[in-house]
N, C-alpha and C. Protein backbone atom coordinates (compact mmCIF):
# COMPACT_ATOMS: atom_id res chain seq x y z
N UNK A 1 -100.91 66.84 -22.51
CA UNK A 1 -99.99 67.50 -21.60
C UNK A 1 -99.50 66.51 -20.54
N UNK A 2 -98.22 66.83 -19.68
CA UNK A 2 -97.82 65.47 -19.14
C UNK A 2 -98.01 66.62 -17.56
N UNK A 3 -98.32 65.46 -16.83
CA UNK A 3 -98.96 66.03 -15.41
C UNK A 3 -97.46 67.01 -14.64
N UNK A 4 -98.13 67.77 -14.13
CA UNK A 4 -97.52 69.06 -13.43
C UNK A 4 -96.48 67.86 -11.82
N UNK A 5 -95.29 68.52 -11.86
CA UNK A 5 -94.25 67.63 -10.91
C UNK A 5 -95.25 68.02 -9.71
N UNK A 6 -94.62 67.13 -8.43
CA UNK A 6 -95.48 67.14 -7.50
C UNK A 6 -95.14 68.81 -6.48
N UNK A 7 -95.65 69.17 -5.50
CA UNK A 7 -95.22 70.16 -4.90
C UNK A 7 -93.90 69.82 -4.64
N UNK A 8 -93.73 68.42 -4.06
CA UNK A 8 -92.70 68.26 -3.04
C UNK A 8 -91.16 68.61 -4.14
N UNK A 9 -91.48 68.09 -5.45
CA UNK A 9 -90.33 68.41 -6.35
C UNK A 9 -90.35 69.72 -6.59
N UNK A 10 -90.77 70.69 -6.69
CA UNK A 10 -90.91 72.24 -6.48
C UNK A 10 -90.29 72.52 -5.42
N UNK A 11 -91.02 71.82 -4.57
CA UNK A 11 -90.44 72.95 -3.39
C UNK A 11 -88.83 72.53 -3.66
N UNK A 12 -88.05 70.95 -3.67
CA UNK A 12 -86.70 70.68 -4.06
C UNK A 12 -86.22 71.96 -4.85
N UNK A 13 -86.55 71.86 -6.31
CA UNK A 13 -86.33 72.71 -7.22
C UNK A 13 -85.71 74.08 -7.48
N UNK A 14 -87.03 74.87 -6.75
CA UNK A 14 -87.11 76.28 -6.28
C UNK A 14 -87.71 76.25 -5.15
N UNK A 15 -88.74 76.40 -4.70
CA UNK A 15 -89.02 76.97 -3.62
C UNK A 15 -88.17 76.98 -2.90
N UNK A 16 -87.87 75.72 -1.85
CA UNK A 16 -87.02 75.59 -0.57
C UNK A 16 -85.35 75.65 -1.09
N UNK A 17 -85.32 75.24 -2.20
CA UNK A 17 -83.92 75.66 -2.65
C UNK A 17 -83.34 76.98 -2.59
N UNK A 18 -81.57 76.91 -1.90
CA UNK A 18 -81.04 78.21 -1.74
C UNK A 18 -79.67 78.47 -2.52
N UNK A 19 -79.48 79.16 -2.53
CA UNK A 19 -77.71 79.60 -2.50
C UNK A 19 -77.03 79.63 -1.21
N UNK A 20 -76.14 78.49 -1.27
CA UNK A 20 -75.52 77.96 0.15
C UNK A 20 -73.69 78.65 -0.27
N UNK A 21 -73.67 79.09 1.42
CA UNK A 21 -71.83 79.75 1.37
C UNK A 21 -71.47 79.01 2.19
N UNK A 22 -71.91 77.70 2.74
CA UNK A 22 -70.78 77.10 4.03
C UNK A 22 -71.57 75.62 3.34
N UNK A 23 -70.44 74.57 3.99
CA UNK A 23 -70.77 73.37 3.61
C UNK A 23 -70.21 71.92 4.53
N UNK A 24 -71.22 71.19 4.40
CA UNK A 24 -70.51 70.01 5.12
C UNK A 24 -69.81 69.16 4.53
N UNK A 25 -68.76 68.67 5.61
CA UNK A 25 -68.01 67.94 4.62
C UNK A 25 -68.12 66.61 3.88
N UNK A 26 -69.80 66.25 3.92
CA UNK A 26 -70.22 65.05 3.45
C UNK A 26 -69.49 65.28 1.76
N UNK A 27 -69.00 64.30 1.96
CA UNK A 27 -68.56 64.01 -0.04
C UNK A 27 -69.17 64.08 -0.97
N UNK A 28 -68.90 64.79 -2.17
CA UNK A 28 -69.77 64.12 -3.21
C UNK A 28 -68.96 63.03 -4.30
N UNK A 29 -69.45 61.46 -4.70
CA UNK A 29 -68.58 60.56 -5.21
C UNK A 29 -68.98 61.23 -6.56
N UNK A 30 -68.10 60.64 -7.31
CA UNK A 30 -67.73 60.72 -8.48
C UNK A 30 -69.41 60.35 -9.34
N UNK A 31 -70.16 58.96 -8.64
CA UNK A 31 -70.73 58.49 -9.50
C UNK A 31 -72.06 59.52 -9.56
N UNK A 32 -71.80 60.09 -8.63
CA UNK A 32 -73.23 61.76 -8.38
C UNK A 32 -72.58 62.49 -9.52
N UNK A 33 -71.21 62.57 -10.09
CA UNK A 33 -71.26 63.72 -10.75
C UNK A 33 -71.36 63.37 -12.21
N UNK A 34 -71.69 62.29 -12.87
CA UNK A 34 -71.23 61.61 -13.50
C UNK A 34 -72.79 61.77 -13.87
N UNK A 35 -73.95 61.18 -12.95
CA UNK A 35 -75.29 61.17 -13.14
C UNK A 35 -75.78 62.63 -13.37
N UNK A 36 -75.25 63.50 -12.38
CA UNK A 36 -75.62 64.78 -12.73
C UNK A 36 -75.28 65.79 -14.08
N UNK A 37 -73.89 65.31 -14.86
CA UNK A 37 -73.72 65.34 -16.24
C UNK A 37 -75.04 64.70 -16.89
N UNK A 38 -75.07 63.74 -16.89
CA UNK A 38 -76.04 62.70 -17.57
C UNK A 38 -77.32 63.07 -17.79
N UNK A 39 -77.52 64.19 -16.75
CA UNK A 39 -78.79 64.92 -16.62
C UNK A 39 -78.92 66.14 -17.75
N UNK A 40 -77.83 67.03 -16.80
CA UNK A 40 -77.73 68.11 -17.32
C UNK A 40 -77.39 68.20 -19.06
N UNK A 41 -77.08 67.27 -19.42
CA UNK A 41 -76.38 67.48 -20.89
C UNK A 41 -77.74 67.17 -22.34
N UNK A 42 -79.09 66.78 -21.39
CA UNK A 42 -80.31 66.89 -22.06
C UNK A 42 -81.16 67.87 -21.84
N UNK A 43 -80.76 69.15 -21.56
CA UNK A 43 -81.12 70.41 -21.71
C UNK A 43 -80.98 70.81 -23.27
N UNK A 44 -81.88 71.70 -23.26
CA UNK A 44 -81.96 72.39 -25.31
C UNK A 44 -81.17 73.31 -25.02
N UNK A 45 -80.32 73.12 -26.24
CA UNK A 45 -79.41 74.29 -26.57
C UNK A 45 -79.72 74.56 -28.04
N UNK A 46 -79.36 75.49 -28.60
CA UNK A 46 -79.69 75.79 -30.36
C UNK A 46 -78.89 75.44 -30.79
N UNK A 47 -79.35 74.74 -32.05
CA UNK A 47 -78.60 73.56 -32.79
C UNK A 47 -77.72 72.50 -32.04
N UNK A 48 -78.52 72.29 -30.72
CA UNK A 48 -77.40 71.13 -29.71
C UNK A 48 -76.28 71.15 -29.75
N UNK A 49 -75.67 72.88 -29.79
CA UNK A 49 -74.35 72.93 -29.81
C UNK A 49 -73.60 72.71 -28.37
N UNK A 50 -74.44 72.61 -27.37
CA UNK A 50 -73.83 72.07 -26.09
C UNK A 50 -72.44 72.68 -25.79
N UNK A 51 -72.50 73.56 -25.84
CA UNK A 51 -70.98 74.38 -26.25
C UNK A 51 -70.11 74.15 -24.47
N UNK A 52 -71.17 74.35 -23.59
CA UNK A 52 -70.63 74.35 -21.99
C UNK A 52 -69.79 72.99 -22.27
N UNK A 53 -68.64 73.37 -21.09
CA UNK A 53 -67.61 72.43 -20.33
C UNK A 53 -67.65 72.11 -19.04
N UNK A 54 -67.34 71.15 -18.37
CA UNK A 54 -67.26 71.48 -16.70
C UNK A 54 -66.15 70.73 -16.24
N UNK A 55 -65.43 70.92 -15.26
CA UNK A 55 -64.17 71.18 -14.78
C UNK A 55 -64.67 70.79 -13.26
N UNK A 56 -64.82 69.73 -12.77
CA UNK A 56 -65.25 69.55 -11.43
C UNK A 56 -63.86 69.24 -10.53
N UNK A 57 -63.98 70.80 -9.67
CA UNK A 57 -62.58 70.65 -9.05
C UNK A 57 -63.22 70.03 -7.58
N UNK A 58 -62.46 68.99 -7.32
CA UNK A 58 -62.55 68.17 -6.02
C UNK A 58 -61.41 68.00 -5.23
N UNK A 59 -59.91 67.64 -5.54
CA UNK A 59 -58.98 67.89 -4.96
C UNK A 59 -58.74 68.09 -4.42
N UNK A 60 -57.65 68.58 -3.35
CA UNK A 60 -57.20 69.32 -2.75
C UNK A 60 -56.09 70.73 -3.30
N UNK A 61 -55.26 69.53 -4.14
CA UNK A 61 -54.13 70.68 -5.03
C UNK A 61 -55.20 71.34 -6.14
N UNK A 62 -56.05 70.63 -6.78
CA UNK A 62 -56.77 71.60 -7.46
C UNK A 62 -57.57 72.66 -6.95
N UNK A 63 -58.15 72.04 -5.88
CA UNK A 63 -59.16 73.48 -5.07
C UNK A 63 -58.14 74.77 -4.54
N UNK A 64 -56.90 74.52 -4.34
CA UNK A 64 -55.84 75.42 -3.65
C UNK A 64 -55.96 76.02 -4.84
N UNK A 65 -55.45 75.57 -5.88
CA UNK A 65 -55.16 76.59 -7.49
C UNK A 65 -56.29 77.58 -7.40
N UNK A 66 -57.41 76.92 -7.36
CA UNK A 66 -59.04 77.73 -7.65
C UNK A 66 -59.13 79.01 -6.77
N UNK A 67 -58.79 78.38 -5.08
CA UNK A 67 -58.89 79.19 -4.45
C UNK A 67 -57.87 80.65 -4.58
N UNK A 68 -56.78 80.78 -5.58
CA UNK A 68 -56.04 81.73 -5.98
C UNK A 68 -56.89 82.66 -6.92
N UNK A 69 -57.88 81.98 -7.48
CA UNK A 69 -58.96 82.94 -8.30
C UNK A 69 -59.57 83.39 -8.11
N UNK A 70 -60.40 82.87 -6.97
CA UNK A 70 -61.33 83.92 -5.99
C UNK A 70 -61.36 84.90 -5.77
N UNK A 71 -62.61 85.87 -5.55
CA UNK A 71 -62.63 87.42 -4.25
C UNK A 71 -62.68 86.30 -3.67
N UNK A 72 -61.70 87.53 -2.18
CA UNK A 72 -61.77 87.33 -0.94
C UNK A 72 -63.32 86.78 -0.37
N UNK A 73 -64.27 87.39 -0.77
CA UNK A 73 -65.60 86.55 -0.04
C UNK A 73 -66.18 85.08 -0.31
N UNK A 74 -64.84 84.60 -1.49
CA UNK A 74 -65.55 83.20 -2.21
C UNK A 74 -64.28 82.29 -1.59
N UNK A 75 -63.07 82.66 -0.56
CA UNK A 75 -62.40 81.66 -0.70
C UNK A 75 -62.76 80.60 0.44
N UNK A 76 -63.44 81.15 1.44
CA UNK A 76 -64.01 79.61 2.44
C UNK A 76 -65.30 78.89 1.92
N UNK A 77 -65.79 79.60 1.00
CA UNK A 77 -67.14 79.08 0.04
C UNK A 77 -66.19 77.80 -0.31
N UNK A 78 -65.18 78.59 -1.43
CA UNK A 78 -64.77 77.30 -1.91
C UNK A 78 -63.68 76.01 -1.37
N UNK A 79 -63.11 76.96 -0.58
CA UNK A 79 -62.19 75.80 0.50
C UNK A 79 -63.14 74.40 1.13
N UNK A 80 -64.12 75.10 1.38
CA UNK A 80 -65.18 74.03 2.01
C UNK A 80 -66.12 73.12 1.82
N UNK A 81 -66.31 73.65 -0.04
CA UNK A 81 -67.32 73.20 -0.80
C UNK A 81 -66.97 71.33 -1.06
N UNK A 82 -67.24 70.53 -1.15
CA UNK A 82 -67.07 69.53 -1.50
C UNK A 82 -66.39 69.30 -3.06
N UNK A 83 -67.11 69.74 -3.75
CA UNK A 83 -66.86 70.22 -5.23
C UNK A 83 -67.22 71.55 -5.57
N UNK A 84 -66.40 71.87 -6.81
CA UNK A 84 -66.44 73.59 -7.14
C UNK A 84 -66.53 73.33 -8.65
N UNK A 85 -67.62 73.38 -9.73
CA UNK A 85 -67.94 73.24 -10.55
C UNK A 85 -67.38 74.16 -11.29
N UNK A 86 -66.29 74.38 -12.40
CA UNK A 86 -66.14 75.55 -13.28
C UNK A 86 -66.84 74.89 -14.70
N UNK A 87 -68.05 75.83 -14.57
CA UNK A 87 -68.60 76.21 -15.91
C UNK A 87 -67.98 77.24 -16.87
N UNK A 88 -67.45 76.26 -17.95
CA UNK A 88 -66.58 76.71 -18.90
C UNK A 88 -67.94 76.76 -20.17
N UNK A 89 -66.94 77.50 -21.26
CA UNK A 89 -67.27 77.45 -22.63
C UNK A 89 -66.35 77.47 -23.76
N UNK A 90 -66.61 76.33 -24.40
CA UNK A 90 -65.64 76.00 -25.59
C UNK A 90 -65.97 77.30 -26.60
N UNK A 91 -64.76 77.86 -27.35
CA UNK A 91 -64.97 78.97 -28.19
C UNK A 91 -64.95 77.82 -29.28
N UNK A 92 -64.72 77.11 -29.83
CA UNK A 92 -64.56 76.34 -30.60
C UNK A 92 -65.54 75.56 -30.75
N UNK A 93 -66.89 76.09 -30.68
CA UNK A 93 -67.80 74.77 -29.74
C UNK A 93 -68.34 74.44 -31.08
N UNK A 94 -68.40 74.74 -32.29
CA UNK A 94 -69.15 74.80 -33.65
C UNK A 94 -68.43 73.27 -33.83
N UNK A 95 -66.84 73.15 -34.10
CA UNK A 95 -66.15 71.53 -35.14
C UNK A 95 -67.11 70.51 -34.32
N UNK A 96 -68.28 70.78 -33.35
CA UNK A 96 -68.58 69.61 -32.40
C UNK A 96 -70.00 69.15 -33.54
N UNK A 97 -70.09 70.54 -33.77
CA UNK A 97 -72.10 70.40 -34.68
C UNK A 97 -71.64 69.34 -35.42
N UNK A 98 -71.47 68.84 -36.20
CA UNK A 98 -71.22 68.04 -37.22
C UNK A 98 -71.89 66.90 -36.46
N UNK A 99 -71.29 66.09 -35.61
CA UNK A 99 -71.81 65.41 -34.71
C UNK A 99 -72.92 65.68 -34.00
N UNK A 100 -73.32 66.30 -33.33
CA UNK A 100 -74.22 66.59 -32.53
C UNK A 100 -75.13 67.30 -33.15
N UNK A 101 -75.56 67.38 -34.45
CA UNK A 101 -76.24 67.83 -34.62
C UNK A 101 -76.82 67.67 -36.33
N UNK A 102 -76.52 65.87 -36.33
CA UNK A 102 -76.51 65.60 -37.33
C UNK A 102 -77.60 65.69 -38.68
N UNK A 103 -78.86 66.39 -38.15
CA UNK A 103 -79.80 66.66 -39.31
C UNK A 103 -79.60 68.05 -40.07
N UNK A 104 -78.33 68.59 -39.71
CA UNK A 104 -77.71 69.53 -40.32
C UNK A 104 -76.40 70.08 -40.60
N UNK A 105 -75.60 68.96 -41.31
CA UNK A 105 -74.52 68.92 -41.53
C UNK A 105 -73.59 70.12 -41.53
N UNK A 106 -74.03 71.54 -41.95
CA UNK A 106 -73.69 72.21 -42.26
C UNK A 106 -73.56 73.23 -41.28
N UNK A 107 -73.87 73.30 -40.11
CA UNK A 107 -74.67 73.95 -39.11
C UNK A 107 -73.84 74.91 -38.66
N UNK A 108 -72.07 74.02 -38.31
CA UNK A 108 -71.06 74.58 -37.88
C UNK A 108 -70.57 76.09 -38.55
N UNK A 109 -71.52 75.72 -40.54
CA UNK A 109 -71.02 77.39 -41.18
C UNK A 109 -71.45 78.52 -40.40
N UNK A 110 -72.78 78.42 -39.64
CA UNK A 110 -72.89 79.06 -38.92
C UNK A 110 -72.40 80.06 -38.05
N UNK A 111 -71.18 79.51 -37.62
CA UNK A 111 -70.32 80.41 -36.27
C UNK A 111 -69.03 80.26 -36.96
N UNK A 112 -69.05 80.24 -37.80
CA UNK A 112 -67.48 81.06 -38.79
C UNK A 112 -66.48 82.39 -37.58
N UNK A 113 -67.51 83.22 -37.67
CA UNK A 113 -67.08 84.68 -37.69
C UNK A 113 -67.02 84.45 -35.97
N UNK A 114 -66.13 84.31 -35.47
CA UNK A 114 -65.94 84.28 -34.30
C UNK A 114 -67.23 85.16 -33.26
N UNK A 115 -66.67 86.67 -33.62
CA UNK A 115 -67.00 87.55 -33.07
C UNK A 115 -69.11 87.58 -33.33
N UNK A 116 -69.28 87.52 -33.64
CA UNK A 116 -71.15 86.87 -34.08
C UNK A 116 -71.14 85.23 -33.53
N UNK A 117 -70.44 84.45 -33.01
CA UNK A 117 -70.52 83.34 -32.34
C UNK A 117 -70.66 83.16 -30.76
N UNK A 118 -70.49 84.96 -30.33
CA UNK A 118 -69.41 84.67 -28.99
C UNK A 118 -71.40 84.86 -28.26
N UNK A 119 -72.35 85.91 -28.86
CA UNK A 119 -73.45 85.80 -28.40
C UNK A 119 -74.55 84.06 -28.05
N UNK A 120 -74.55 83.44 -29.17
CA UNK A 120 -74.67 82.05 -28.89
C UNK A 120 -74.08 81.67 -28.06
N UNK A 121 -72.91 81.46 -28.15
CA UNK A 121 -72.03 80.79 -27.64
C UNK A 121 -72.28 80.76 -25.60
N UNK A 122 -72.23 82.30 -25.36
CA UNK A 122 -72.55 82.65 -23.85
C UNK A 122 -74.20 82.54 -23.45
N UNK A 123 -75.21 82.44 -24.45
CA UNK A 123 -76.10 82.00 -23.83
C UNK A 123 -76.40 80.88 -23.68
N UNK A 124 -76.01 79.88 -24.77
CA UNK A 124 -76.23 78.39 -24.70
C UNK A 124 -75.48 77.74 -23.18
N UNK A 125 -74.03 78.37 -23.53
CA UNK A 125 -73.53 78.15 -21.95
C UNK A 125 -73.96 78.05 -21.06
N UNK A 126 -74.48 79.49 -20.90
CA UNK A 126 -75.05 79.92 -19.46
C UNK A 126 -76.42 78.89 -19.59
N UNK A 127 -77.31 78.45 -20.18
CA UNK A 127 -78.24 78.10 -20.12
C UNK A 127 -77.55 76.53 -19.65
N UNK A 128 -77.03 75.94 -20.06
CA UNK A 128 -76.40 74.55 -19.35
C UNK A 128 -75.39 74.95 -18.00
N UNK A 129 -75.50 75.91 -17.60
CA UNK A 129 -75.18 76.15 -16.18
C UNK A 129 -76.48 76.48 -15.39
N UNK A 130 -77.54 76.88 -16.05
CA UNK A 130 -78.20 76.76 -15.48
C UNK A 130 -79.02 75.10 -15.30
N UNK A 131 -78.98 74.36 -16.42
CA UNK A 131 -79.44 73.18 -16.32
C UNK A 131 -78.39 72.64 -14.91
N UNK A 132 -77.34 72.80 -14.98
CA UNK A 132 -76.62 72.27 -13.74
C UNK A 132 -77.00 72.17 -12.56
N UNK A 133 -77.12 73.58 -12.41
CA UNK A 133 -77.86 73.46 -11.12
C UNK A 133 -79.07 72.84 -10.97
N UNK A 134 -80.42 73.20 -11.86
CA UNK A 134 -81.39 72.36 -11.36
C UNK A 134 -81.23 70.92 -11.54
N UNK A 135 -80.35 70.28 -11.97
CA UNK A 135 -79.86 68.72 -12.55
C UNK A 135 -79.46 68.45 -10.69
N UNK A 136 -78.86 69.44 -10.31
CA UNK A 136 -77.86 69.39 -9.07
C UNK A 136 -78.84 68.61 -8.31
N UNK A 137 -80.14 70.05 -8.03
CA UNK A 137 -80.89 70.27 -6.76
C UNK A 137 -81.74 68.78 -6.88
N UNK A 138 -81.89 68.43 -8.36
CA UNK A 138 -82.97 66.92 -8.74
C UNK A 138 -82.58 66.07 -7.73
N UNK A 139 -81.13 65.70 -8.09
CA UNK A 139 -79.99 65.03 -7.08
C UNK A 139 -80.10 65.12 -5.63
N UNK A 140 -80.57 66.06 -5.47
CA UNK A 140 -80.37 66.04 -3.56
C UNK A 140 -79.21 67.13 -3.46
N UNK A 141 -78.45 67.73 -4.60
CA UNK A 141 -77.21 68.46 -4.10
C UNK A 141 -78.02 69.51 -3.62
N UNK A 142 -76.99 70.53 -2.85
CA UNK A 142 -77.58 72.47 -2.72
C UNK A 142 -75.84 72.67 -3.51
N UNK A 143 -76.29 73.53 -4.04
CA UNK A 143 -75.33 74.68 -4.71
C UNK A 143 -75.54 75.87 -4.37
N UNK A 144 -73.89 76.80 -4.73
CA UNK A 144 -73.44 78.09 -4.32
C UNK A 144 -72.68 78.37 -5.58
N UNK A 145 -73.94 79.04 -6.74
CA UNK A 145 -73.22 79.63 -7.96
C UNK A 145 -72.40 81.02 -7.30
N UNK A 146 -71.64 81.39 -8.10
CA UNK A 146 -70.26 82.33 -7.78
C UNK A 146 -70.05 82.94 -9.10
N UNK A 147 -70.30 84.23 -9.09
CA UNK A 147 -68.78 84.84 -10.10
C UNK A 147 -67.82 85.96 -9.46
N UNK A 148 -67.83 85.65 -8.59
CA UNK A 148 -66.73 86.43 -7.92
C UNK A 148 -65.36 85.81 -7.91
N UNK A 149 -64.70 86.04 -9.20
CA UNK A 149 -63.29 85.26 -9.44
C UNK A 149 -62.81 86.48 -11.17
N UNK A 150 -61.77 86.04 -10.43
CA UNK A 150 -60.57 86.52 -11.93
C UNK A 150 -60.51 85.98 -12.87
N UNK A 151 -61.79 85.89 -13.64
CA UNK A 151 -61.22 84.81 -14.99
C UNK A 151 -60.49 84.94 -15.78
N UNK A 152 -59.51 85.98 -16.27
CA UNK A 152 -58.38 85.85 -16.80
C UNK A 152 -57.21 85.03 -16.11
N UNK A 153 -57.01 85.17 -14.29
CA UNK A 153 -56.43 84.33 -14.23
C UNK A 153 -56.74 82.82 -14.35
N UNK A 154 -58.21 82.28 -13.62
CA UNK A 154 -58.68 81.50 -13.94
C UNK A 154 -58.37 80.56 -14.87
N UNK A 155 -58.51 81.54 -16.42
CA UNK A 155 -57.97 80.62 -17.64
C UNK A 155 -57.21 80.26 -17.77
N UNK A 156 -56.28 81.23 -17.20
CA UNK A 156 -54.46 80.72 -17.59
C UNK A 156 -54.62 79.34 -16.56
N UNK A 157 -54.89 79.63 -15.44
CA UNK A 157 -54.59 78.55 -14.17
C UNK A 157 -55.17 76.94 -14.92
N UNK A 158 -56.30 76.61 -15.74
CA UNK A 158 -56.66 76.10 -15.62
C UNK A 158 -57.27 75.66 -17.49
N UNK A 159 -56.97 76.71 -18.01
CA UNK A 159 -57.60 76.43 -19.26
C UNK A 159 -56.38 76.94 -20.24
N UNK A 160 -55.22 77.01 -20.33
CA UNK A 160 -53.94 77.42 -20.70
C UNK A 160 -53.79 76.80 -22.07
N UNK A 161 -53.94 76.96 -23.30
CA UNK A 161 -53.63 76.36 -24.39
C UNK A 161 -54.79 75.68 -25.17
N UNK A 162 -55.74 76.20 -24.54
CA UNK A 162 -57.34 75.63 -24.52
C UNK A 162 -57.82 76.61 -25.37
N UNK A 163 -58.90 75.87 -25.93
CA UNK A 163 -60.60 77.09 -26.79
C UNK A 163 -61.31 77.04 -25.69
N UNK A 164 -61.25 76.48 -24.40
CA UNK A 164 -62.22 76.75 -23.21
C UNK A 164 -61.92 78.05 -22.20
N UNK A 165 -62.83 78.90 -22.09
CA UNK A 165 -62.99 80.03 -21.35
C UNK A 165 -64.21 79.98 -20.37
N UNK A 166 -63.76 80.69 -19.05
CA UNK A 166 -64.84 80.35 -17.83
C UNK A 166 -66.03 81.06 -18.16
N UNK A 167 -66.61 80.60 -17.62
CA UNK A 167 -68.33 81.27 -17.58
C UNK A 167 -68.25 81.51 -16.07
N UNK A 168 -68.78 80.79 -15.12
CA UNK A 168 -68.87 80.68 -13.41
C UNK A 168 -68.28 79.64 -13.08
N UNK A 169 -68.03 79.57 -11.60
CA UNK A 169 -68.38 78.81 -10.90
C UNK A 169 -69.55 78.14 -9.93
N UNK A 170 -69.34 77.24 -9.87
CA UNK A 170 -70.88 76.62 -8.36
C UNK A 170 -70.29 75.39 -7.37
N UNK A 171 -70.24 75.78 -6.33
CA UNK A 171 -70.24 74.94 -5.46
C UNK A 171 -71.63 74.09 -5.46
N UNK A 172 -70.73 72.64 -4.84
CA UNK A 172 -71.61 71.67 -4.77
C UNK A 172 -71.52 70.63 -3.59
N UNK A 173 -72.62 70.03 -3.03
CA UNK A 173 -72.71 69.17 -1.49
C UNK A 173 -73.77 69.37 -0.45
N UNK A 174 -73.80 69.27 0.18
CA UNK A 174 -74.68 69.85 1.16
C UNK A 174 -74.55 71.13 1.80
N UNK A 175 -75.36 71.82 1.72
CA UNK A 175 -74.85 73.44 2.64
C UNK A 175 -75.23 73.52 3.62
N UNK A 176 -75.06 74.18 4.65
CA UNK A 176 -75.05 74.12 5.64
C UNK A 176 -75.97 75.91 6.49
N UNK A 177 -76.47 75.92 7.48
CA UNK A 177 -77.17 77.14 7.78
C UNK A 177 -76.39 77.90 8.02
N UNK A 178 -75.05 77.93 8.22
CA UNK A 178 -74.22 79.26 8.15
C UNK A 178 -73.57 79.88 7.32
N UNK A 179 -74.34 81.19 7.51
CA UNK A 179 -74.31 82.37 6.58
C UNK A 179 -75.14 82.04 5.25
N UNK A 180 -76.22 81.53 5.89
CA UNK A 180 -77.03 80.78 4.81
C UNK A 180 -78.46 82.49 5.21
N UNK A 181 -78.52 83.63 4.44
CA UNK A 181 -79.33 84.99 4.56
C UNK A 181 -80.64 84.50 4.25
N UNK A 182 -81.48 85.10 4.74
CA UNK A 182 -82.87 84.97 4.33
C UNK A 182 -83.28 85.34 2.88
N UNK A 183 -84.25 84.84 2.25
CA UNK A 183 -84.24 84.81 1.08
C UNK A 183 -84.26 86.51 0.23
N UNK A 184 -83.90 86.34 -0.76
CA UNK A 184 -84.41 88.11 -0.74
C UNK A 184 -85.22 88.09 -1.74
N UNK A 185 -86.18 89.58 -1.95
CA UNK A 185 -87.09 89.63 -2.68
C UNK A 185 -87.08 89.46 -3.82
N UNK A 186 -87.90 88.40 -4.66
CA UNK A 186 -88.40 88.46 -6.18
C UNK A 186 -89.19 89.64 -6.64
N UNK A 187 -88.60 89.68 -8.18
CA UNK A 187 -90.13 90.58 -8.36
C UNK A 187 -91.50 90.43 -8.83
N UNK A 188 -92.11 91.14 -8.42
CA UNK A 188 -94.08 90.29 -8.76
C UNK A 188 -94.19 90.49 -9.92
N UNK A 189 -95.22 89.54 -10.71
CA UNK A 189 -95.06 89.31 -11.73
C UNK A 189 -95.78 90.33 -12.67
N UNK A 190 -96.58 91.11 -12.38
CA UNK A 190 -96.83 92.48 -12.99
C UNK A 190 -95.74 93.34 -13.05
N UNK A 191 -94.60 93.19 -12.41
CA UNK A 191 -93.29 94.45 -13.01
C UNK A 191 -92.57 93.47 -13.88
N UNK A 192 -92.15 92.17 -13.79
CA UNK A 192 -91.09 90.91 -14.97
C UNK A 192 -92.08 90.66 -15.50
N UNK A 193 -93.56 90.94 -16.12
CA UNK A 193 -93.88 89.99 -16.85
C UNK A 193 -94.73 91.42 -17.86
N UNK A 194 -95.39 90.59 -18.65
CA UNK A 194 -96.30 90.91 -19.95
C UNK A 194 -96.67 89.98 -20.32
N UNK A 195 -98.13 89.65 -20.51
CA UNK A 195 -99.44 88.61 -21.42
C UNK A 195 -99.61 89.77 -22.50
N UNK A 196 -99.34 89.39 -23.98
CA UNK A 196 -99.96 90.17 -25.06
C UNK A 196 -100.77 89.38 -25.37
């Protein structure tokens, strides 16, 4: 077995880690997001279909577009955020297996049928949005995942002629203590759990 991370990376991780709505305007460079791909993209997915996309809006003209997608409670989240991560998903994500997933050439027959693809498809996603974030927090980032947005418009705005469709968004940078709520309750592990 390989030794348990230290507290102090826990507490990074989860513990002291939050969901941040305000942010400073320290930058994030390119070469943070670049490493934080690098991270995130060695998460397990089934059959390493890696199906997630990401769309790191930094801009200014791009964050204005984004900010048209928003609820009203996400648009100074994202006006302020340094970066605004759209976690996408390729519907098309199968022509990739061939490649990526080369001890089974065939793999892609798999997700033929669109409609029996779309279940894979949204959990593998979501599961590399979740690698994101903890890839983030490894980094030193805090993030502010979001789905409070229009993803129909979303797509058009941003994914128009595309097999890519949104999953979330997440802000990314440093957050800041305002409107930063006290944590709220988990549940104990006798009501989420079962040992058979």
């Amino acid at each position: 077995m390989k030794n348990p991370l230290p507290d102090s990376a826990l507490d990074q991780l989860f513990r002291d880690a939050r969901s941040y709505n305000r942010w400073s305007p320290e930058p994030v460079g390119q070469e943070k997001l670049h490493a934080l791909y690098d991270l995130l993209k060695l998460g397990p997915t089934a059959f390493n279909m890696s199906p997630a996309r990401f769309v790191f809006v930094a801009g200014s003209e791009a964050k204005a577009r984004l900010v048209t997608c928003v609820s009203p409670g996400n648009v100074v989240k994202v006006e302020t955020a340094p970066v605004v991560v759209i976690v996408a998903m390729d519907t098309d994500f199968a022509e990739k297996l061939p490649a990526l997933f080369p001890a089974y050439p065939t793999a892609k027959d798999f997700f033929r049928d669109p409609v029996a693809a779309q279940t894979p498809l949204l959990r593998n996603a979501s599961l590399q949005g979740a690698y994101l974030i903890l890839a983030a927090r490894a980094l030193g980032l805090d993030c502010g995942p979001m789905s409070g947005f229009d993803p129909g418009k979303l797509d058009a705005e941003f994914f128009a002629g595309t097999t890519w469709k949104s999953n979330f968004i997440c802000a990314l940078g440093t957050g800041t203590s305002e409107m930063l709520y006290p944590r709220s309750p988990r549940l104990p592990f006798d009501e989420a759990c079962r040992i058979l």
